[in-house]
Protein backbone atom coordinates (compact mmCIF):
# COMPACT_ATOMS: atom_id res chain seq x y z
CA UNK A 1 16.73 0.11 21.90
CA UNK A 2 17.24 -1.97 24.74
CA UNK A 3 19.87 -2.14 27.61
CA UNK A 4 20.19 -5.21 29.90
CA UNK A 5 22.97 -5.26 32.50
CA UNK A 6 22.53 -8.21 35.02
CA UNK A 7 25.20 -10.13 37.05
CA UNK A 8 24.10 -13.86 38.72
CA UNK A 9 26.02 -15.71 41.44
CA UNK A 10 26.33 -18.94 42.03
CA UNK A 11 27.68 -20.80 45.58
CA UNK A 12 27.22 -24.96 46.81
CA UNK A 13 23.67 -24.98 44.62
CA UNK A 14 22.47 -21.28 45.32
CA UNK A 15 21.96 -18.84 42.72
CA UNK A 16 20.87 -15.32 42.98
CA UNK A 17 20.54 -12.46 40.34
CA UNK A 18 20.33 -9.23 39.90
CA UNK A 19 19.20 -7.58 36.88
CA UNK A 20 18.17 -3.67 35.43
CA UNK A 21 16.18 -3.67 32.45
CA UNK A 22 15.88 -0.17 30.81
CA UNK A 23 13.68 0.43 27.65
CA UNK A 24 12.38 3.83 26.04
CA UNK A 25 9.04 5.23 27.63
CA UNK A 26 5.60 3.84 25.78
CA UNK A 27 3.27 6.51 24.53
CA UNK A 28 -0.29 5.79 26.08
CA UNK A 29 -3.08 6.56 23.24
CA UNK A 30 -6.78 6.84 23.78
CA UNK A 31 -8.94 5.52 21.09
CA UNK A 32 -8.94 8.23 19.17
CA UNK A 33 -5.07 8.07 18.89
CA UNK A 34 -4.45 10.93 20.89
CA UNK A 35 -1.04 10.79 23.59
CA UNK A 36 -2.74 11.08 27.14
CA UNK A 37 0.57 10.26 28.89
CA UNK A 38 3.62 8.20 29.23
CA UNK A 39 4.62 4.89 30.59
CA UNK A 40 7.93 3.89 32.04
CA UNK A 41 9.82 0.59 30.98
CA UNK A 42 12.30 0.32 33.63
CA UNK A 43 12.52 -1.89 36.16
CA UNK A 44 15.01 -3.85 38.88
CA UNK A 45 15.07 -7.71 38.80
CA UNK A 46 15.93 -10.01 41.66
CA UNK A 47 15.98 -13.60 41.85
CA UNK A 48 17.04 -15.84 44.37
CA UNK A 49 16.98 -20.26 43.76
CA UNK A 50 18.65 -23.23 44.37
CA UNK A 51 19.56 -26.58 42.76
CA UNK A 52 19.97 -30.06 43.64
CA UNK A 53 22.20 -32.57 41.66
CA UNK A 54 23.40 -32.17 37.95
CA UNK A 55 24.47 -28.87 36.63
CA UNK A 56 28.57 -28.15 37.01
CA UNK A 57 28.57 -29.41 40.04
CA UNK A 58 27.08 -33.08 39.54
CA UNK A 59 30.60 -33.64 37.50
């Protein structure tokens, strides 16, 4: 199961984005196969760019 919710702007050649990835929780095994804890999948995304020429606005 995964859930991806993200929005991106774009103004005069900038871009930025902003995106939250959530994914179930990993088991962490040792060797012998045995749980020894938990990790967590989540995280926050941010990006920030710029473009020159082309794209939609090189029309």
């Amino acid at each position: 199961m995964e859930v991806l919710n993200g929005q991106v702007l774009e103004w005069a050649g900038f871009r930025m984005g902003l995106e939250y990835n959530f994914l179930p929780e990993s088991d962490i095994e040792d060797v012998n196969g045995a749980k020894v804890g938990t990790a967590k999948n989540a995280y926050l995304g941010i990006h920030i760019g710029f473009f020159v020429g082309g794209g939609k606005w090189g029309r």
